[in-house]
Protein backbone atom coordinates (compact mmCIF):
# COMPACT_ATOMS: atom_id res chain seq x y z
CA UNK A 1 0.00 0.00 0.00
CA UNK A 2 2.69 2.31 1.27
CA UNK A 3 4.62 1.91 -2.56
CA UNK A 4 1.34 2.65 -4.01
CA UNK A 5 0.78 5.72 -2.26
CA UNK A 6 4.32 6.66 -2.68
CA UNK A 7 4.00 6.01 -7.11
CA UNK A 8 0.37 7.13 -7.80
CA UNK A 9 -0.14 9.77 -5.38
CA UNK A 10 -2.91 11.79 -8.00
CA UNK A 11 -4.41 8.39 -8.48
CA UNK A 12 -5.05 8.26 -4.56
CA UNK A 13 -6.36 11.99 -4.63
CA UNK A 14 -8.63 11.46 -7.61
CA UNK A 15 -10.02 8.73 -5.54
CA UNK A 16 -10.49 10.25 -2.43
CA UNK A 17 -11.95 12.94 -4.15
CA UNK A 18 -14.35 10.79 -5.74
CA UNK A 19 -15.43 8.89 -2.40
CA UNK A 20 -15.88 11.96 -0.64
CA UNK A 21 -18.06 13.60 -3.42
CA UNK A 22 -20.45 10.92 -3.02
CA UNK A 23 -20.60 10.15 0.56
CA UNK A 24 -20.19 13.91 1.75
CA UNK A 25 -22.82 16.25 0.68
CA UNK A 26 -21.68 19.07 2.69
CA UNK A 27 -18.40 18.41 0.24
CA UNK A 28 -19.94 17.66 -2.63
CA UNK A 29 -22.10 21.22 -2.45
CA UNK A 30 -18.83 23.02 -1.43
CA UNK A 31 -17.17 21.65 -5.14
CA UNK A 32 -20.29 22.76 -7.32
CA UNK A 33 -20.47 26.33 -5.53
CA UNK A 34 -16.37 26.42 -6.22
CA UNK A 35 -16.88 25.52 -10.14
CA UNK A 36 -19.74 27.45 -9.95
CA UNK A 37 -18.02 30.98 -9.59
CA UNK A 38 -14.68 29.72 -11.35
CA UNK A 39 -17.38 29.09 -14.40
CA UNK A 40 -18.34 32.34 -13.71
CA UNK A 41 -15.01 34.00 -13.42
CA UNK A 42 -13.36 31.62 -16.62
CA UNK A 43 -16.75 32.76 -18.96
CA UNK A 44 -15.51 36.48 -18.07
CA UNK A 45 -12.79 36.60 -19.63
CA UNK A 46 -14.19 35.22 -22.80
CA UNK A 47 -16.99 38.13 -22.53
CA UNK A 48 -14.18 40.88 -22.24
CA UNK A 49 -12.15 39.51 -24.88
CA UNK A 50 -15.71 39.66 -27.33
CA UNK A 51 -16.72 42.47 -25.83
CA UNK A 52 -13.51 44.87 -26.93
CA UNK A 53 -15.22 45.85 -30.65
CA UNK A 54 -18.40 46.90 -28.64
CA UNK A 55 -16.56 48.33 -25.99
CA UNK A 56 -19.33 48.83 -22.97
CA UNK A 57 -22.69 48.23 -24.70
CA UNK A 58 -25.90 46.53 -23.50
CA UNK A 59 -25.88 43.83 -26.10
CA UNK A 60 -22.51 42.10 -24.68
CA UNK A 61 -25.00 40.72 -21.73
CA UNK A 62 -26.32 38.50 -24.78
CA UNK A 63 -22.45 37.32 -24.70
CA UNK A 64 -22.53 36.55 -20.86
CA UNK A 65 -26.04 34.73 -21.19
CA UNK A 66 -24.63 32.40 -23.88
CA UNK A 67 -21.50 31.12 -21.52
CA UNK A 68 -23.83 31.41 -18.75
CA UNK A 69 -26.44 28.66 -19.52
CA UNK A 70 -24.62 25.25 -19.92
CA UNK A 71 -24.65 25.23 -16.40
CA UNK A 72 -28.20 24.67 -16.22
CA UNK A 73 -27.02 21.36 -18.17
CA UNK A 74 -23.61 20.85 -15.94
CA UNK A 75 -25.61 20.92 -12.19
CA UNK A 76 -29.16 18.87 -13.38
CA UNK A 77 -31.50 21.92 -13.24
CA UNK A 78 -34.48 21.47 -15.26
CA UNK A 79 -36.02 25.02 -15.47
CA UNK A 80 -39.28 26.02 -16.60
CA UNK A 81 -40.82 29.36 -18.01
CA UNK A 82 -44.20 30.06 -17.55
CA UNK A 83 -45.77 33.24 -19.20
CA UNK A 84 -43.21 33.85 -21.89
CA UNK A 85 -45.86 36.06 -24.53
CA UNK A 86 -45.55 38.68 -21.51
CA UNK A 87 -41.98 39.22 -22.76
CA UNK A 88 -42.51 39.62 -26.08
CA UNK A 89 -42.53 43.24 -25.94
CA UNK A 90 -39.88 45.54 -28.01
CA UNK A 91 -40.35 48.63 -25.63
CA UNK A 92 -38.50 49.42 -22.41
CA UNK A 93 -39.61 48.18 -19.03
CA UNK A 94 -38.55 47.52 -15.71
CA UNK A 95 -38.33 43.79 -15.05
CA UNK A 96 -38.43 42.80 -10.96
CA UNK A 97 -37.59 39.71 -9.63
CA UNK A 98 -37.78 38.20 -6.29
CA UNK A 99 -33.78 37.43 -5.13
CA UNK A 100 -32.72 34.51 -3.13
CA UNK A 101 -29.19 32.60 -4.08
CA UNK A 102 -26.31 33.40 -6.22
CA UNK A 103 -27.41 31.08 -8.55
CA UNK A 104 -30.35 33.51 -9.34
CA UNK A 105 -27.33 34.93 -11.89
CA UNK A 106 -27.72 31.25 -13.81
CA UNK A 107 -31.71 31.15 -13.42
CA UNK A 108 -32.56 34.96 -15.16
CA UNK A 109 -29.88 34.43 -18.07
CA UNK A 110 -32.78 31.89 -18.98
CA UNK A 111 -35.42 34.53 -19.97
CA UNK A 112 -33.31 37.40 -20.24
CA UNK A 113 -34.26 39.52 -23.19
CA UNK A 114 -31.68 41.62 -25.44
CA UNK A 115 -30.80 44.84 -23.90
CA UNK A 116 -31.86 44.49 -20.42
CA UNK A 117 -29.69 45.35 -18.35
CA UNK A 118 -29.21 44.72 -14.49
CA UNK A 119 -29.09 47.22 -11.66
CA UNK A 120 -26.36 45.84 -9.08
CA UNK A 121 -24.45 46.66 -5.89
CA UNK A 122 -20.98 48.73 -6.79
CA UNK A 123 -19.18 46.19 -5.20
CA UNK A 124 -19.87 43.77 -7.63
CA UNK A 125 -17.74 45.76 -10.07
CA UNK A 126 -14.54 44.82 -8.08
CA UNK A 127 -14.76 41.20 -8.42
CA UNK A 128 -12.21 40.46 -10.89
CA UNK A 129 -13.37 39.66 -14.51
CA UNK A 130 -16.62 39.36 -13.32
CA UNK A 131 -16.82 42.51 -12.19
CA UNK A 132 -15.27 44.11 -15.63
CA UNK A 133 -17.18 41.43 -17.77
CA UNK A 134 -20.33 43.18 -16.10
CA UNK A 135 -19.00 46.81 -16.85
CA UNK A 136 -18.72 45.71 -20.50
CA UNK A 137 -22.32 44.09 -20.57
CA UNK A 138 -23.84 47.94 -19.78
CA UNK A 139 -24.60 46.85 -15.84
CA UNK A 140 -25.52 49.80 -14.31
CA UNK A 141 -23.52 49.89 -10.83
CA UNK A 142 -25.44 51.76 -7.63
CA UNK A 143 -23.49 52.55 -4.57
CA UNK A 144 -26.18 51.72 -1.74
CA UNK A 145 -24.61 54.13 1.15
CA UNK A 146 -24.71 56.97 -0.87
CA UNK A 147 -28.45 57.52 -1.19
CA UNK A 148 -28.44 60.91 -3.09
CA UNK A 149 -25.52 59.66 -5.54
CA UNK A 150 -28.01 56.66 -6.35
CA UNK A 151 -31.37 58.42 -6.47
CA UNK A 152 -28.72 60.41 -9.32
CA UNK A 153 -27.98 56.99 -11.25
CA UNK A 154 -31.72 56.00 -11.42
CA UNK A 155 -32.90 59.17 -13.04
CA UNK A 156 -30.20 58.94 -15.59
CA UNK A 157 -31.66 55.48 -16.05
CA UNK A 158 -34.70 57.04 -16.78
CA UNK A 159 -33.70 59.12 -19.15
CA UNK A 160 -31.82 56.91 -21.04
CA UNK A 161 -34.87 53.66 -21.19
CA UNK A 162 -36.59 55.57 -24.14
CA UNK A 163 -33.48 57.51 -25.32
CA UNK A 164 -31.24 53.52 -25.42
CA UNK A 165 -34.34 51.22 -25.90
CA UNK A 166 -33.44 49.72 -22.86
CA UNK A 167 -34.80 47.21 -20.23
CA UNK A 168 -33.78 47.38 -17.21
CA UNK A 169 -33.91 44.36 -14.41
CA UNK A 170 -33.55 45.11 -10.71
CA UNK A 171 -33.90 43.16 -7.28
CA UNK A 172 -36.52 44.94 -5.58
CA UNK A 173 -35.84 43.11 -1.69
CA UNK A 174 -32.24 44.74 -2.32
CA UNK A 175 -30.49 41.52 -0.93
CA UNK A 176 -30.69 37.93 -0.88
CA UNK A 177 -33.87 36.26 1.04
CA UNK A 178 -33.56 32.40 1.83
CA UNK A 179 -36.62 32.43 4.25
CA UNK A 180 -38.73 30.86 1.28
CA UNK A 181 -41.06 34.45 1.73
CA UNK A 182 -40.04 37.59 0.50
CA UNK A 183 -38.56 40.74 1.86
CA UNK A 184 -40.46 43.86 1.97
CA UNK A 185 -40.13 45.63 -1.61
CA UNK A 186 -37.73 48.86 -1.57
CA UNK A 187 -39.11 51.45 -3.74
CA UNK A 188 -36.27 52.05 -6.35
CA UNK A 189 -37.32 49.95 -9.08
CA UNK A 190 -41.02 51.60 -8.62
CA UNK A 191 -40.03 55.32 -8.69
CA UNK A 192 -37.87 54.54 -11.78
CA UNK A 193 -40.41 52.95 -13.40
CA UNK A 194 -42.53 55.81 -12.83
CA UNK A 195 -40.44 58.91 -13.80
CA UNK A 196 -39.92 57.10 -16.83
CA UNK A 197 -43.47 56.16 -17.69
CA UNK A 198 -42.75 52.53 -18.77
CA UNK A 199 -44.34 49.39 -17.38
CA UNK A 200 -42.91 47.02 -15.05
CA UNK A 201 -42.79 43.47 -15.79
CA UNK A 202 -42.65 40.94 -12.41
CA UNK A 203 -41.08 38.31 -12.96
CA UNK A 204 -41.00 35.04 -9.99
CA UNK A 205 -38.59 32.94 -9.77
CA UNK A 206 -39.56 29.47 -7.45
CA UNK A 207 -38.08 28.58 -4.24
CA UNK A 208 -35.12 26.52 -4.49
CA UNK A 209 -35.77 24.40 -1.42
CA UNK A 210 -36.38 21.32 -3.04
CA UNK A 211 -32.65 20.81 -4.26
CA UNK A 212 -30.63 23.73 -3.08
CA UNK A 213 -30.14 24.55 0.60
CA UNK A 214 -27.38 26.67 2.10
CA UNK A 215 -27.53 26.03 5.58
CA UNK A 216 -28.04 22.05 4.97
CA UNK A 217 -25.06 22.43 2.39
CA UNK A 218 -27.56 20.64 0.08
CA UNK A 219 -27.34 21.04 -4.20
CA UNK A 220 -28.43 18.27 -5.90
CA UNK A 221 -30.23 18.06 -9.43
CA UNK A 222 -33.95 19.80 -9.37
CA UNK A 223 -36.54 21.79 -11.11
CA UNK A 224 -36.79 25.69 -10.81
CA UNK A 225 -40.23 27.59 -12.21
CA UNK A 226 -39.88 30.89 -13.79
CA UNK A 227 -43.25 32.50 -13.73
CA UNK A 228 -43.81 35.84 -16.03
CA UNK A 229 -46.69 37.90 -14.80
CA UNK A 230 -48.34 40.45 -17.07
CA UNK A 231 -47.43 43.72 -17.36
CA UNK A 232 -48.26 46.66 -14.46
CA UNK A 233 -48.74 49.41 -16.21
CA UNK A 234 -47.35 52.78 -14.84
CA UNK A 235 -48.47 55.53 -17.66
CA UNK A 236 -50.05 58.25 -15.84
CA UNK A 237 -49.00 57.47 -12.39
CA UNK A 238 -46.90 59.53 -9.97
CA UNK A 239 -44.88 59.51 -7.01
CA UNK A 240 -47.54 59.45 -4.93
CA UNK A 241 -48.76 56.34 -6.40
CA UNK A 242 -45.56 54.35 -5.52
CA UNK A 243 -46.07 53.23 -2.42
CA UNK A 244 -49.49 51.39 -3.70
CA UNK A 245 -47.54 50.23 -7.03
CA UNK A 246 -45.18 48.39 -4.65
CA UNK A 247 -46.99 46.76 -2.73
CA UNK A 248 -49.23 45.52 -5.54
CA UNK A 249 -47.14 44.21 -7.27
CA UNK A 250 -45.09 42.56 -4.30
CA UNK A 251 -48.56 41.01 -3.33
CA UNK A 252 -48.71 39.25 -6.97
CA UNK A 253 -45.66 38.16 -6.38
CA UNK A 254 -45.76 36.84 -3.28
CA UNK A 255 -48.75 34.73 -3.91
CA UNK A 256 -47.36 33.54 -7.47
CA UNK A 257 -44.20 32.19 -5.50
CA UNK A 258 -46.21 30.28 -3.03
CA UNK A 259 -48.46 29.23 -5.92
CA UNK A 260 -45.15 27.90 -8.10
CA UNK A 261 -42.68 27.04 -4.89
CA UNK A 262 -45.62 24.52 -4.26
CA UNK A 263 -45.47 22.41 -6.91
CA UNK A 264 -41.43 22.16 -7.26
CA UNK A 265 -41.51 21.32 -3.31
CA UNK A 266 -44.38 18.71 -3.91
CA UNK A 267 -42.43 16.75 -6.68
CA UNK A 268 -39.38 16.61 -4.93
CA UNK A 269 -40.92 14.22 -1.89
């Protein structure tokens, strides 16, 4: 035994490696998160290099979705879109969606249309080639402790959804939510959609309970539900109809969720 340690060391690693994915789930989830964000990190640099004739331009996101989605294949997730003819609109918007996991970045590439464009935390923008491959795709970058500054990006924003033709997708809870509810709605997304006088599109993504589970350390195979939700429209509204707009459309939401997280958490028992 000792000589065969001592000539095929890798063989012994590959082994143990291979043991220890398949009896140790905590292990097993920590090596799919880790090729998760090298994926991430590798598909970057392939974005940046593509990106350089465009320079920063919205339509390089179409770049990042296209590397994104084999992993859908990769990790066993079967996802499904439900209400994809409330897409299939060519004018600018505001597309919300509910935010839970990191892997929410693999789940929206599925149904995100050309020139959308994300709103995301500054910080993200110092994460390596992520961070520029993001830059390049048009991300627009807000810096949450500096309210005025970011009240001053979102009426750019506004300005520039007819002016661009953009879309523009933001995470209304403003952080991550793995209570399998959702956080109360900040208004952002709502006022934007507002000054700009273009509808806002809700978009629910299903809880990922039934194969992904942080705290248990738990990602097998599964089945995720997208579910598209007609269009709220917003023309003729004001600012004093934001608080109302929120919470409407946060109560949709919240009961399409439970509605789709249902039957995802049903067929996995």
């Amino acid at each position: 035994m000792e000589l065969f340690l001592l000539h095929y060391p890798f063989t012994c690693l590959l082994i143990a490696f291979l043991v220890l994915y398949q009896v140790k789930p905590a292990f097993r989830f920590f090596c799919k998160m880790t090729f998760y964000k090298l994926w991430l990190f590798t598909i970057s640099i392939g974005v940046m290099i593509l990106s350089i004739p465009r320079g920063r331009n919205a339509e390089n996101m179409m770049i990042l979705r296209t590397l994104a989605l084999p992993l859908k294949y990769i990790f066993g997730i079967q996802i499904v879109v439900k209400g994809k003819e409330n897409l299939r609109t060519k004018k600018p918007f505001v597309l919300v969606l509910n935010h839970q996991t990191s892997l929410d970045i693999l789940v929206v590439m599925e149904i995100l249309p050309r020139r959308c464009v994300p709103i995301a935390k500054k910080e993200i923008l110092y994460m390596g080639t992520f961070g520029l491959a993001c830059w390049l795709s048009g991300v627009i970058f807000i810096d949450r402790k500096r309210r005025e500054e970011s009240i001053g990006t979102l009426t750019e924003v506004a300005h520039s959804l007819h002016k661009d033709n953009l879309r523009v997708l933001i995470f209304p809870e403003g952080t991550r939510n793995h209570g399998g509810s959702m956080l109360p709605f900040k208004r952002g997304a709502f006022q934007l959609a507002v000054k700009a006088q273009v509808p806002i599109i809700p978009v629910v993504l299903s809880s990922y309970n039934s194969f992904y589970n942080r705290k248990e350390k738990r990602f097998t195979p599964g089945k995720m539900i997208i579910q598209i939700l007609p269009e709220v429209e917003t023309l003729g509204l004001g600012p004093d109809n934001v608080p109302k707009l929120t919470e409407q459309v946060r109560d949709s939401m919240l009961s399409a969720y439970q509605g789709i997280s249902g039957m995802t958490n049903g067929a996995s028992h």
